[in-house]
PDB file of N, CA and C in Angstrom:
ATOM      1  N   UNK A   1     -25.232 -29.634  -4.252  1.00  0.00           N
ATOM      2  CA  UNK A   1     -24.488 -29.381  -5.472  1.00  0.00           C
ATOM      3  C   UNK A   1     -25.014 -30.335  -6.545  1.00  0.00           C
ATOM      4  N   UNK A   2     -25.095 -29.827  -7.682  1.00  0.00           N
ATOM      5  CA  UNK A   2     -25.634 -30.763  -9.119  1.00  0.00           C
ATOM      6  C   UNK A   2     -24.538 -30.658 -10.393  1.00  0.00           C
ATOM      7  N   UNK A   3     -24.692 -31.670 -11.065  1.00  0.00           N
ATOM      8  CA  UNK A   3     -23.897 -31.626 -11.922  1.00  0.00           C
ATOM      9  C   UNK A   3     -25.156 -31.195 -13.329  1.00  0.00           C
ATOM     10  N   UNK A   4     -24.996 -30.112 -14.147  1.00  0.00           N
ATOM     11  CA  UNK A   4     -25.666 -29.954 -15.134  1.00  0.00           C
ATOM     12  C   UNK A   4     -24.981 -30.219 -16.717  1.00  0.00           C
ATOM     13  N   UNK A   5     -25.699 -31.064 -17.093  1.00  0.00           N
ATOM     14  CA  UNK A   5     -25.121 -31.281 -18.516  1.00  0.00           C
ATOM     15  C   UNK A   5     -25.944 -31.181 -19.728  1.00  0.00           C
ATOM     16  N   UNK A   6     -25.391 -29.889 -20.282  1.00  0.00           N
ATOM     17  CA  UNK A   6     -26.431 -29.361 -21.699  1.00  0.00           C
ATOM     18  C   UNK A   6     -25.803 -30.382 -22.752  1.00  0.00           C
ATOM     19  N   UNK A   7     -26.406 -30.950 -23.753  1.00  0.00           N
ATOM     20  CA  UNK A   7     -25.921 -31.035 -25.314  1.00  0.00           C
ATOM     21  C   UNK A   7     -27.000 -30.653 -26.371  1.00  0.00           C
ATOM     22  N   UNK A   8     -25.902 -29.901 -27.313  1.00  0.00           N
ATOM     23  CA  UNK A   8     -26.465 -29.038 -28.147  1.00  0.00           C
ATOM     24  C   UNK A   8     -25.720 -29.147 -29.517  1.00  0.00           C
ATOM     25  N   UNK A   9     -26.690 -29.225 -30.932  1.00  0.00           N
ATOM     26  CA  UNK A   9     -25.709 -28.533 -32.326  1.00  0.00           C
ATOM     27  C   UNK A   9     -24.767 -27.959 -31.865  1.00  0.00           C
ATOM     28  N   UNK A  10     -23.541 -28.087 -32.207  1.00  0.00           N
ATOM     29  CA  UNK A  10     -22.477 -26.874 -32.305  1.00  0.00           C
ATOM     30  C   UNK A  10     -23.131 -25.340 -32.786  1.00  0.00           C
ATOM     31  N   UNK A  11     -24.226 -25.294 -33.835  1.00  0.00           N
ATOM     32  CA  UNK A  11     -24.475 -24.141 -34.316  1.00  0.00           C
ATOM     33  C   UNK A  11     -25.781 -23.766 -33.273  1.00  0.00           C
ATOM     34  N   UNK A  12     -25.423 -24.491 -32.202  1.00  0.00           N
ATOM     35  CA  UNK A  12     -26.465 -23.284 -30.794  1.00  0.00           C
ATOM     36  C   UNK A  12     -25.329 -22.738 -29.792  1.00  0.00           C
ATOM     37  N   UNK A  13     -24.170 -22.880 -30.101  1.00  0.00           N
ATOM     38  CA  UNK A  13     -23.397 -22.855 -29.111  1.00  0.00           C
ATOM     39  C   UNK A  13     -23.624 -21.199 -28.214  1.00  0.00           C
ATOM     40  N   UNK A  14     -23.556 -20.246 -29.468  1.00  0.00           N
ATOM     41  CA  UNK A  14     -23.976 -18.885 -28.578  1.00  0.00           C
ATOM     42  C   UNK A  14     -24.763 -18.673 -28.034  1.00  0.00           C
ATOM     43  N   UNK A  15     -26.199 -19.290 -28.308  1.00  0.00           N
ATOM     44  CA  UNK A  15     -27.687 -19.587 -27.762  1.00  0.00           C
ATOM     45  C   UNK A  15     -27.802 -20.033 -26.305  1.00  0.00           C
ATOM     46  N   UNK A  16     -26.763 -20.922 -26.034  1.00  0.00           N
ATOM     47  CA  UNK A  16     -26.221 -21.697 -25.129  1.00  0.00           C
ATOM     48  C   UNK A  16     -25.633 -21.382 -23.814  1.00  0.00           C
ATOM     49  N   UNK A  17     -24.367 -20.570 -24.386  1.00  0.00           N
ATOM     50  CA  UNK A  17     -23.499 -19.407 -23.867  1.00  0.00           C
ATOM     51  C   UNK A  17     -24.180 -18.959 -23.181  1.00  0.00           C
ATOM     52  N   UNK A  18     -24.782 -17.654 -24.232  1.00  0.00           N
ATOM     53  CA  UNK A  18     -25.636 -16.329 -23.218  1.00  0.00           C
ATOM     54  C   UNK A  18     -26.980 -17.342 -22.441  1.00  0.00           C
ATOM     55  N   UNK A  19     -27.347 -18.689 -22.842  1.00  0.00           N
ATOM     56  CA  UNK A  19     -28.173 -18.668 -21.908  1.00  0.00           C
ATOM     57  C   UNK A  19     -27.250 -19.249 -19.942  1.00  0.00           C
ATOM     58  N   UNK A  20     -26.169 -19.813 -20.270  1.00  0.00           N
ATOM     59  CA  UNK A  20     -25.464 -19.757 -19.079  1.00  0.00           C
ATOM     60  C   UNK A  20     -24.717 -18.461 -18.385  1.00  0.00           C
ATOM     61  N   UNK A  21     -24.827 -17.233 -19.138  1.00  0.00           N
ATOM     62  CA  UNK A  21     -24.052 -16.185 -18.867  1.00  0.00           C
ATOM     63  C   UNK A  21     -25.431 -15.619 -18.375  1.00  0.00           C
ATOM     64  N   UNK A  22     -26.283 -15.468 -18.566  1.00  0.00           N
ATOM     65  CA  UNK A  22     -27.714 -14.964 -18.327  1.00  0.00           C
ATOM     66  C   UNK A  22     -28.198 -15.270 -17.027  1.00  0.00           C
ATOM     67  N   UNK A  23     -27.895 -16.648 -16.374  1.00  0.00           N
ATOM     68  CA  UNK A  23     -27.967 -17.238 -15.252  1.00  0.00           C
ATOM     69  C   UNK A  23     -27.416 -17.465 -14.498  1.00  0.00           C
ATOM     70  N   UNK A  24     -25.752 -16.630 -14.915  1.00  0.00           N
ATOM     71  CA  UNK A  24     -24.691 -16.350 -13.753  1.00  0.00           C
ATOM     72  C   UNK A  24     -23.824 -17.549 -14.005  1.00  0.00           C
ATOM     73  N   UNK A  25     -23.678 -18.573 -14.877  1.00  0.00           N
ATOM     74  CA  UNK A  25     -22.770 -19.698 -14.739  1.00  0.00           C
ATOM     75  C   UNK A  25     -21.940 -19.326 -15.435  1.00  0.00           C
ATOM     76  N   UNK A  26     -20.482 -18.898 -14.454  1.00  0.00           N
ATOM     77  CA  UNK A  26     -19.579 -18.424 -14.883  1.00  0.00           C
ATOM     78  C   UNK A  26     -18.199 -19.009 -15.432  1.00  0.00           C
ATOM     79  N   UNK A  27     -18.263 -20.682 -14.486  1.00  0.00           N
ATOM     80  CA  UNK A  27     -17.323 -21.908 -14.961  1.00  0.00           C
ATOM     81  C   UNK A  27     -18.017 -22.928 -15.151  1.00  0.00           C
ATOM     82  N   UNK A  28     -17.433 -23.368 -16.567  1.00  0.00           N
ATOM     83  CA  UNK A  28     -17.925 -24.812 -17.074  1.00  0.00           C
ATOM     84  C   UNK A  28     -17.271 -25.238 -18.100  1.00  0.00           C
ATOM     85  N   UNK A  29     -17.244 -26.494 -18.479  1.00  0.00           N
ATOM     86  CA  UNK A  29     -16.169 -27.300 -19.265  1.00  0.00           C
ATOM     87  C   UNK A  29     -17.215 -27.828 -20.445  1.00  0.00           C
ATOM     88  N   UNK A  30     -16.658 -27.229 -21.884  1.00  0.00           N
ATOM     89  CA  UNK A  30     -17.386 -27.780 -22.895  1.00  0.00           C
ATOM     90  C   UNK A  30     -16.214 -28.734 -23.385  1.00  0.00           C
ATOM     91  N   UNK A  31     -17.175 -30.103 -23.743  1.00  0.00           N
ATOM     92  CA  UNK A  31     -16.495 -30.513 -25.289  1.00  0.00           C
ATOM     93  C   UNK A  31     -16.848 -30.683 -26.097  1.00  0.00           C
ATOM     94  N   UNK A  32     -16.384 -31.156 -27.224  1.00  0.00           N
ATOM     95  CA  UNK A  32     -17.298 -31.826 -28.522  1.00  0.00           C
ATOM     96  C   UNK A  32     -17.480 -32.964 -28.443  1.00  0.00           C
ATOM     97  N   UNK A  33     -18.290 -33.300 -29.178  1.00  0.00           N
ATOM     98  CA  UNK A  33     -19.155 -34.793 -29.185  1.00  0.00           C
ATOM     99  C   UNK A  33     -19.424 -34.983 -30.665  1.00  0.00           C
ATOM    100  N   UNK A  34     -19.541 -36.458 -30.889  1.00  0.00           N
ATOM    101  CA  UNK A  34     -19.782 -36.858 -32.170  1.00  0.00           C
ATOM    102  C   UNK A  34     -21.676 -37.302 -31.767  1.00  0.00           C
ATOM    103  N   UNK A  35     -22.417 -37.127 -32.070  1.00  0.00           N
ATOM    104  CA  UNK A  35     -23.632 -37.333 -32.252  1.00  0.00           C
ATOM    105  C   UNK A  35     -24.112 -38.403 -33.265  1.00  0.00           C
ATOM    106  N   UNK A  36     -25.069 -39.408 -32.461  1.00  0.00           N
ATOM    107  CA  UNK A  36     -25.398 -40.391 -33.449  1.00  0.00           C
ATOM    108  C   UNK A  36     -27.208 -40.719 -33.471  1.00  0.00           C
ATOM    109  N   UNK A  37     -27.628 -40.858 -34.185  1.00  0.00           N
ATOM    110  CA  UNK A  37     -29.014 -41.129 -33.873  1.00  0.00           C
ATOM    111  C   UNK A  37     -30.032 -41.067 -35.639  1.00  0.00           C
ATOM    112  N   UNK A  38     -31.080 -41.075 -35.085  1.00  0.00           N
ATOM    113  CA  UNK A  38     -31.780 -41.528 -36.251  1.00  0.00           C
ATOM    114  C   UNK A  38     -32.126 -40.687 -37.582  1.00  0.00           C
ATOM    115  N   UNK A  39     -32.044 -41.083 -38.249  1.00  0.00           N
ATOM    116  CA  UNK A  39     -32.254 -40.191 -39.577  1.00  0.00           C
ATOM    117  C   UNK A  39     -31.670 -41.132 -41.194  1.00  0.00           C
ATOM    118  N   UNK A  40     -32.087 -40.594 -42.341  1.00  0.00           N
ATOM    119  CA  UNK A  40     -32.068 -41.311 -43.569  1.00  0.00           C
ATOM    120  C   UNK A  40     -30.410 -41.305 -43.990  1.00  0.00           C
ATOM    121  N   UNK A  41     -30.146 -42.798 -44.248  1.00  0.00           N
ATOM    122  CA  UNK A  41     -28.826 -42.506 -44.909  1.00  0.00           C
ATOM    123  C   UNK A  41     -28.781 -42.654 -45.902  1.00  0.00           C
ATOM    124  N   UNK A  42     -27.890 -42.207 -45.854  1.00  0.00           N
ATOM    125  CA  UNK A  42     -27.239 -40.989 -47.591  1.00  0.00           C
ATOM    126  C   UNK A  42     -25.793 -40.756 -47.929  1.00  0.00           C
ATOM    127  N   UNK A  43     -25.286 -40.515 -49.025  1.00  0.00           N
ATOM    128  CA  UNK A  43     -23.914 -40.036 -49.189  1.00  0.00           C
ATOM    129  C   UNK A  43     -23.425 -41.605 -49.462  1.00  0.00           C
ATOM    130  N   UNK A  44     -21.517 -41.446 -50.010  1.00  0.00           N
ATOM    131  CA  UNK A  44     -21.137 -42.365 -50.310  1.00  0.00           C
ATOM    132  C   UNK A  44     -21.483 -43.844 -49.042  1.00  0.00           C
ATOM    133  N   UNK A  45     -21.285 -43.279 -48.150  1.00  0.00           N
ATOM    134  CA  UNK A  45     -21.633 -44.505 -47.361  1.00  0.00           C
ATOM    135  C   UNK A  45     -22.469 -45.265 -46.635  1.00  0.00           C
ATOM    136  N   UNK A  46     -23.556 -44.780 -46.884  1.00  0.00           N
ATOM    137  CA  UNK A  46     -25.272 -45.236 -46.853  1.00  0.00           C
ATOM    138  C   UNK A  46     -25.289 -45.412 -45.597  1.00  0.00           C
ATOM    139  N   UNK A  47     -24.897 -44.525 -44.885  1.00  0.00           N
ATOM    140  CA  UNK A  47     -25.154 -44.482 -43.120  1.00  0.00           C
ATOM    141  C   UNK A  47     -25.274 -43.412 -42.881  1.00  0.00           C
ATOM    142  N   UNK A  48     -26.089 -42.617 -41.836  1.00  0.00           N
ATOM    143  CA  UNK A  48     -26.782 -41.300 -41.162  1.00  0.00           C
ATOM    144  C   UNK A  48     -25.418 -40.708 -40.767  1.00  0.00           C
ATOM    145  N   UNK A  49     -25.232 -39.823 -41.157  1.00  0.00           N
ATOM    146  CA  UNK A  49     -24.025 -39.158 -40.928  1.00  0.00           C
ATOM    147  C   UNK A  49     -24.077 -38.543 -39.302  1.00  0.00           C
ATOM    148  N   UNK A  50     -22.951 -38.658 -39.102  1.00  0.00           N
ATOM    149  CA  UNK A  50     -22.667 -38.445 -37.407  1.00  0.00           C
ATOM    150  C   UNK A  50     -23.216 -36.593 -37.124  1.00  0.00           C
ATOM    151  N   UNK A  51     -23.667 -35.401 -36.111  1.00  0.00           N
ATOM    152  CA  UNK A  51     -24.162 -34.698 -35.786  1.00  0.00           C
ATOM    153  C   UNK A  51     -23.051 -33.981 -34.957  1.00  0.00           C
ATOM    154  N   UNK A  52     -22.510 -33.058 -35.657  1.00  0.00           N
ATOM    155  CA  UNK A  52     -21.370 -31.937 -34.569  1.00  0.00           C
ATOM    156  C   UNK A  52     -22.064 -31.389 -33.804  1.00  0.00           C
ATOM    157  N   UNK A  53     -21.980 -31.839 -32.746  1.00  0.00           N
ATOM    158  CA  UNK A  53     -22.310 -31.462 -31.320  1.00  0.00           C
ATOM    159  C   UNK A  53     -21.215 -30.941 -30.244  1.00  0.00           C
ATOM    160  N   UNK A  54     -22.324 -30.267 -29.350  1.00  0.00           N
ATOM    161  CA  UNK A  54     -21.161 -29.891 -28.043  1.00  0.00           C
ATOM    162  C   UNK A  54     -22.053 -30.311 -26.520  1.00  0.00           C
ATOM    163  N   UNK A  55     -21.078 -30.692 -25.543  1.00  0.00           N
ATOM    164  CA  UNK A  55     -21.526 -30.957 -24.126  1.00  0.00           C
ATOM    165  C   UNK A  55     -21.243 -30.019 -23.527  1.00  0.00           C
ATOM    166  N   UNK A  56     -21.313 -29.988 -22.387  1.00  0.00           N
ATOM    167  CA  UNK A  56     -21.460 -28.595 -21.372  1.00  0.00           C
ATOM    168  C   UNK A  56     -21.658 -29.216 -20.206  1.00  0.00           C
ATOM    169  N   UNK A  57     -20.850 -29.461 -19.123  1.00  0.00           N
ATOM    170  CA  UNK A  57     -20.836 -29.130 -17.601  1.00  0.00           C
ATOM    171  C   UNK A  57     -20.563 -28.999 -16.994  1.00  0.00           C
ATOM    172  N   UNK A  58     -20.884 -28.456 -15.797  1.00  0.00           N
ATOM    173  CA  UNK A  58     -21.115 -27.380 -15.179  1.00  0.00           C
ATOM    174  C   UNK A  58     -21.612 -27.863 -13.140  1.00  0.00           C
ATOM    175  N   UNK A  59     -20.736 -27.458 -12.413  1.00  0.00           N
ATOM    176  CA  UNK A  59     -21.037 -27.568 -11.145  1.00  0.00           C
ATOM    177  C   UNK A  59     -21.631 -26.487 -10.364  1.00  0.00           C
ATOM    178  N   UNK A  60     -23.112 -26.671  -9.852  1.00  0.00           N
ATOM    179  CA  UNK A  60     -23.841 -25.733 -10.126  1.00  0.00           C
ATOM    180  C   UNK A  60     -24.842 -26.247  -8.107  1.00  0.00           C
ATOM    181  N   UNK A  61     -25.156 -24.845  -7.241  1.00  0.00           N
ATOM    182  CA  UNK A  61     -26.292 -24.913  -6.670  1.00  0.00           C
ATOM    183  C   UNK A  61     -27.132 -25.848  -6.815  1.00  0.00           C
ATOM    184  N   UNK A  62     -28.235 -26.608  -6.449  1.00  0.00           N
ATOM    185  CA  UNK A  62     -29.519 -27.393  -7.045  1.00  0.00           C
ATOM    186  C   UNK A  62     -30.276 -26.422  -7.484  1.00  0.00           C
ATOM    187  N   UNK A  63     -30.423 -24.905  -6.716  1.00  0.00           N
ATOM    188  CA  UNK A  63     -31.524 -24.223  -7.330  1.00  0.00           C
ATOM    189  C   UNK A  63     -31.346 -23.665  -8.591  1.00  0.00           C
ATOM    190  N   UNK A  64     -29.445 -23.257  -9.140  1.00  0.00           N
ATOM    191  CA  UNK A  64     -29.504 -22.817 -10.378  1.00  0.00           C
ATOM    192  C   UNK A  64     -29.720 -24.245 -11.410  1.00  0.00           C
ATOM    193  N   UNK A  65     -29.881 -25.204 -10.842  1.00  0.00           N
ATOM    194  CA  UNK A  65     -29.915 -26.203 -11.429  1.00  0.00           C
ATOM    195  C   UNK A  65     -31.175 -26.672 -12.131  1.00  0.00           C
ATOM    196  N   UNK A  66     -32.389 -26.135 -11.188  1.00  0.00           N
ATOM    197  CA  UNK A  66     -33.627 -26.260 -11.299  1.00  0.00           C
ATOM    198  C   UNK A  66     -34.204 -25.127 -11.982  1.00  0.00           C
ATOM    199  N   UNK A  67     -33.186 -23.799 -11.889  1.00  0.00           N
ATOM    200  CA  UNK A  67     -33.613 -22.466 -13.134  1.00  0.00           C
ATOM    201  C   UNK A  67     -32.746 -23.000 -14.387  1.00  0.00           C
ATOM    202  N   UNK A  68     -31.507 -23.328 -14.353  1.00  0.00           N
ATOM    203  CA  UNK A  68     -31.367 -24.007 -15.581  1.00  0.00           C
ATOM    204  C   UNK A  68     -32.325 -24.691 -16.865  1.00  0.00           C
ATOM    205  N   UNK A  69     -32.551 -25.987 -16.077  1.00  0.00           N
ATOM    206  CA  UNK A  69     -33.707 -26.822 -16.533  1.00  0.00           C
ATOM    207  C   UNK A  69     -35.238 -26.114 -17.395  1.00  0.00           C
ATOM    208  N   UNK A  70     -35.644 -25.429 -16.701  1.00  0.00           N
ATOM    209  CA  UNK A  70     -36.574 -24.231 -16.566  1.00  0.00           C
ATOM    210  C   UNK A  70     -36.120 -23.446 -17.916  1.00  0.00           C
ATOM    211  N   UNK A  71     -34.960 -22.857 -17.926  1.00  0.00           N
ATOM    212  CA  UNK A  71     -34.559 -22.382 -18.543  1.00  0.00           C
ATOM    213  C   UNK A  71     -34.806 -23.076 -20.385  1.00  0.00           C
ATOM    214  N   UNK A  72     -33.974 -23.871 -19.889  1.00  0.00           N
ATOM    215  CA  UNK A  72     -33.633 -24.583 -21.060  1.00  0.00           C
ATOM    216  C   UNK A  72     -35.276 -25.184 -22.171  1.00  0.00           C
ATOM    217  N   UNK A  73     -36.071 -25.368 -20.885  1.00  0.00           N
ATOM    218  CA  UNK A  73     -37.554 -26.040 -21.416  1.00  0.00           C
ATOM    219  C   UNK A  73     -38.210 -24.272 -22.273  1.00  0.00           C
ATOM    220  N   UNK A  74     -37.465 -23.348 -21.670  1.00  0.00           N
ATOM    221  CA  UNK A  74     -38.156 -22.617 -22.513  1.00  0.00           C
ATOM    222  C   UNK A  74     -37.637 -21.660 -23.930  1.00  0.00           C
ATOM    223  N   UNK A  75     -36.790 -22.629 -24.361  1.00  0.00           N
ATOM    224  CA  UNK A  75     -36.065 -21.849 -25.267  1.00  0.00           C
ATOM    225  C   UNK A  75     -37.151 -22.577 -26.834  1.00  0.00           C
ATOM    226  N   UNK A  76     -37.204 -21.744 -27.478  1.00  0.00           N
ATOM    227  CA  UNK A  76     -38.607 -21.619 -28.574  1.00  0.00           C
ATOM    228  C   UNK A  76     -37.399 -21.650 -29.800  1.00  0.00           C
ATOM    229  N   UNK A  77     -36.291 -21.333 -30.178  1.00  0.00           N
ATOM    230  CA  UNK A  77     -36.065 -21.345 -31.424  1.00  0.00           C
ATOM    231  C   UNK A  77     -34.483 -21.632 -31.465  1.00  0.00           C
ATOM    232  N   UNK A  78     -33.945 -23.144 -32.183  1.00  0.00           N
ATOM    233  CA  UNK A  78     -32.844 -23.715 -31.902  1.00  0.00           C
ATOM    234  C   UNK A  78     -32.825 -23.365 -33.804  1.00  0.00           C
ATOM    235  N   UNK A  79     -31.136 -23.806 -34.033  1.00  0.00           N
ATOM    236  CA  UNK A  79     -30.697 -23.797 -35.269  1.00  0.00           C
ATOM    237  C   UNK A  79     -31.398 -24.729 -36.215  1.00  0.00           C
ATOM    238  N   UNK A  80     -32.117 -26.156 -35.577  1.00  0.00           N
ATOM    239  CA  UNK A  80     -32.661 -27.028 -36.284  1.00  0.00           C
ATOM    240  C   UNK A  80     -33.010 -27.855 -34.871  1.00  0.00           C
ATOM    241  N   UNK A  81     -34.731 -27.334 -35.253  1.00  0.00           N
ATOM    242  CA  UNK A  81     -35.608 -27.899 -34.913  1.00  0.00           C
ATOM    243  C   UNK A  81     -35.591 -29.491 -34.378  1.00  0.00           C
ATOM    244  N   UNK A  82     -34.940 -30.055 -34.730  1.00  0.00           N
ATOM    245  CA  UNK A  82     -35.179 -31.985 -34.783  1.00  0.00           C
ATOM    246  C   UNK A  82     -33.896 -31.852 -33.944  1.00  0.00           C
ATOM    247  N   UNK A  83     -33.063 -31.085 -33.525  1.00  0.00           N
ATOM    248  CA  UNK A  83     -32.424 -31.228 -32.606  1.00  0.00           C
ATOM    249  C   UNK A  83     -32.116 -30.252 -31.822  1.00  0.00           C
ATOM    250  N   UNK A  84     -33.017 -30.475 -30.529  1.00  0.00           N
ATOM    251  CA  UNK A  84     -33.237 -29.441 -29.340  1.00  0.00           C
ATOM    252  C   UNK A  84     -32.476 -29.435 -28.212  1.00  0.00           C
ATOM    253  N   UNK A  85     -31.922 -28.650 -27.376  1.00  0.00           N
ATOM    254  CA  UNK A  85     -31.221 -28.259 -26.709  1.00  0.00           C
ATOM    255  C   UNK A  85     -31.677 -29.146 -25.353  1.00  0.00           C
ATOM    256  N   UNK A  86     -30.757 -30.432 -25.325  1.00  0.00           N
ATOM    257  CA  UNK A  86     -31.158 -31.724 -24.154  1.00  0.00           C
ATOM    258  C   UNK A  86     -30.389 -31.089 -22.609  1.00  0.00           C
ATOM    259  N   UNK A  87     -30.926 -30.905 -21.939  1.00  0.00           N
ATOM    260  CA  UNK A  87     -30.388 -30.544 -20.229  1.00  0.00           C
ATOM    261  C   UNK A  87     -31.135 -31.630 -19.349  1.00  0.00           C
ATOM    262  N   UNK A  88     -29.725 -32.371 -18.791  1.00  0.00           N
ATOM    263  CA  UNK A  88     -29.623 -33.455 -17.527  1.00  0.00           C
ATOM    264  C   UNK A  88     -28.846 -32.657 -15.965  1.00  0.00           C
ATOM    265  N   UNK A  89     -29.524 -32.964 -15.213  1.00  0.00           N
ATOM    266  CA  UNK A  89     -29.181 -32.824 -13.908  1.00  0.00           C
ATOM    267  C   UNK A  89     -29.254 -33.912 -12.852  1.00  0.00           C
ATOM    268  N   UNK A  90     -27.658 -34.111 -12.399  1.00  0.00           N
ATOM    269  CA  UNK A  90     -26.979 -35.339 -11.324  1.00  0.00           C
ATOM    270  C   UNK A  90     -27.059 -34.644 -10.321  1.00  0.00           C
ATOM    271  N   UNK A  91     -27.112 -35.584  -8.853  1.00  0.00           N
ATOM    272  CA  UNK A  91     -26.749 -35.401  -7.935  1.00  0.00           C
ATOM    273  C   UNK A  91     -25.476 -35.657  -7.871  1.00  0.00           C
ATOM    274  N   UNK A  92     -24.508 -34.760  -6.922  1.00  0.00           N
ATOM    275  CA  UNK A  92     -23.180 -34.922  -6.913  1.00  0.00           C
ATOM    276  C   UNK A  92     -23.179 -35.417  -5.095  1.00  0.00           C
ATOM    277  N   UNK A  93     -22.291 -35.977  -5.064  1.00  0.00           N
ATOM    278  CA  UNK A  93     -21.982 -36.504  -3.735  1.00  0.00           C
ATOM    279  C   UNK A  93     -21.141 -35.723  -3.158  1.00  0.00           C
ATOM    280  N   UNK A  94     -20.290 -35.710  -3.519  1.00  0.00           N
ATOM    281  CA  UNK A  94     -18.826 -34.722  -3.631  1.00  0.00           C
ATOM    282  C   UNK A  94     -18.051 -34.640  -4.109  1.00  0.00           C
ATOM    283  N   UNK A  95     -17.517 -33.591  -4.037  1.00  0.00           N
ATOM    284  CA  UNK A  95     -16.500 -32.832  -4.997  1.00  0.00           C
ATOM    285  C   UNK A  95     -15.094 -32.456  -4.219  1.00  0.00           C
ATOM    286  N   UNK A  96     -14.322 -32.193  -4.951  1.00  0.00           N
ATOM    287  CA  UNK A  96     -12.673 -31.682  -4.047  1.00  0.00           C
ATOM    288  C   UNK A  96     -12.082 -31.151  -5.519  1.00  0.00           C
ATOM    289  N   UNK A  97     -10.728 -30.472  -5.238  1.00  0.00           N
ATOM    290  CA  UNK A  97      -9.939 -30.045  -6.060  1.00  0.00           C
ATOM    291  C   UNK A  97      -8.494 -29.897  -5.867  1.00  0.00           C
ATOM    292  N   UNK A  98      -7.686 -29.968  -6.640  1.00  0.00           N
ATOM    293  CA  UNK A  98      -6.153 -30.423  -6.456  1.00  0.00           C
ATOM    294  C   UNK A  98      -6.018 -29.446  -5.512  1.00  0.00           C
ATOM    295  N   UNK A  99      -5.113 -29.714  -4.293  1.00  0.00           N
ATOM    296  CA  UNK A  99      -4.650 -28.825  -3.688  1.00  0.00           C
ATOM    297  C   UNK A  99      -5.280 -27.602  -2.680  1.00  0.00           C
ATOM    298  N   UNK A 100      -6.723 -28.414  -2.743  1.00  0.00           N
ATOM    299  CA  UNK A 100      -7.552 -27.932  -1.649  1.00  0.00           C
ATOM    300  C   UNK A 100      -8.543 -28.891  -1.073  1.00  0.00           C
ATOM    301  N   UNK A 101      -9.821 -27.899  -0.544  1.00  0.00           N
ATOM    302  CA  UNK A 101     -10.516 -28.556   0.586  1.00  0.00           C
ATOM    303  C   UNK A 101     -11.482 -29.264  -0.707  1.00  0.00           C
ATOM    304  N   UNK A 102     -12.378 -30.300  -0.098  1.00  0.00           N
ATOM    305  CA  UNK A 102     -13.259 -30.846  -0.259  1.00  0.00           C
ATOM    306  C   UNK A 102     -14.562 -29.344  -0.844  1.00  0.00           C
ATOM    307  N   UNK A 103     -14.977 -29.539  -1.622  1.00  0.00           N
ATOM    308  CA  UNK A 103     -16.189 -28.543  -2.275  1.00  0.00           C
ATOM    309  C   UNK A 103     -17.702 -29.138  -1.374  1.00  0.00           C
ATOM    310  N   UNK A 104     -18.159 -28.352  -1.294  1.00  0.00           N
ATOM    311  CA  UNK A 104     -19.432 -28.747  -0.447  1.00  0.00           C
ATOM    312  C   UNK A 104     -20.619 -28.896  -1.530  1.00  0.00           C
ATOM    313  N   UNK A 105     -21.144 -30.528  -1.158  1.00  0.00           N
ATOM    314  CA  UNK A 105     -22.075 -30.686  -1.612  1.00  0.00           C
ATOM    315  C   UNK A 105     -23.325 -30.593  -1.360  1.00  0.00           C
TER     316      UNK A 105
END
């Protein structure tokens, strides 16, 4: 079992979607994220303004984990270029859920 974690612009989010609906990942937990990183500051407060972003993950096979990845390396056209669609993959040890068995890792 792997833990996969996309982050992406908010404005790839459908890009995103159909590419997890495309590959059968049918449960996963997005949130938002404030994004910070390099670029010219500007505006009243002469600091790089923060980046609306979203996370994504997802408990996943290793092999959809490894078409994921795959996946993701081949996507050619994001909302803005300088920020591309980042996919990490964990090993999970194990997993369980309220009120049941242990999930197999």
């Amino acid at each position: 079992m792997k833990l996969v974690m996309l982050l992406y612009l908010e404005d790839d989010h459908t890009l995103v979607a159909d590419l997890l609906a495309h590959h059968g990942v049918r449960a996963y937990s997005r949130l938002p994220v404030e994004g910070h990183g390099e670029g010219t500051a500007s505006g009243w407060y002469a600091r790089v303004a923060p980046f609306r972003s979203q996370m994504i993950v997802a408990l996943v096979p290793a092999d959809l984990a490894a078409e994921l990845l795959e996946a993701v390396r081949a996507i050619e056209e994001v909302h803005d270029p300088r920020h591309p669609v980042h996919a990490s993959v964990f090993d999970v040890e194990a997993a369980a859920h309220s009120g049941g068995d242990a999930l197999q890792a």
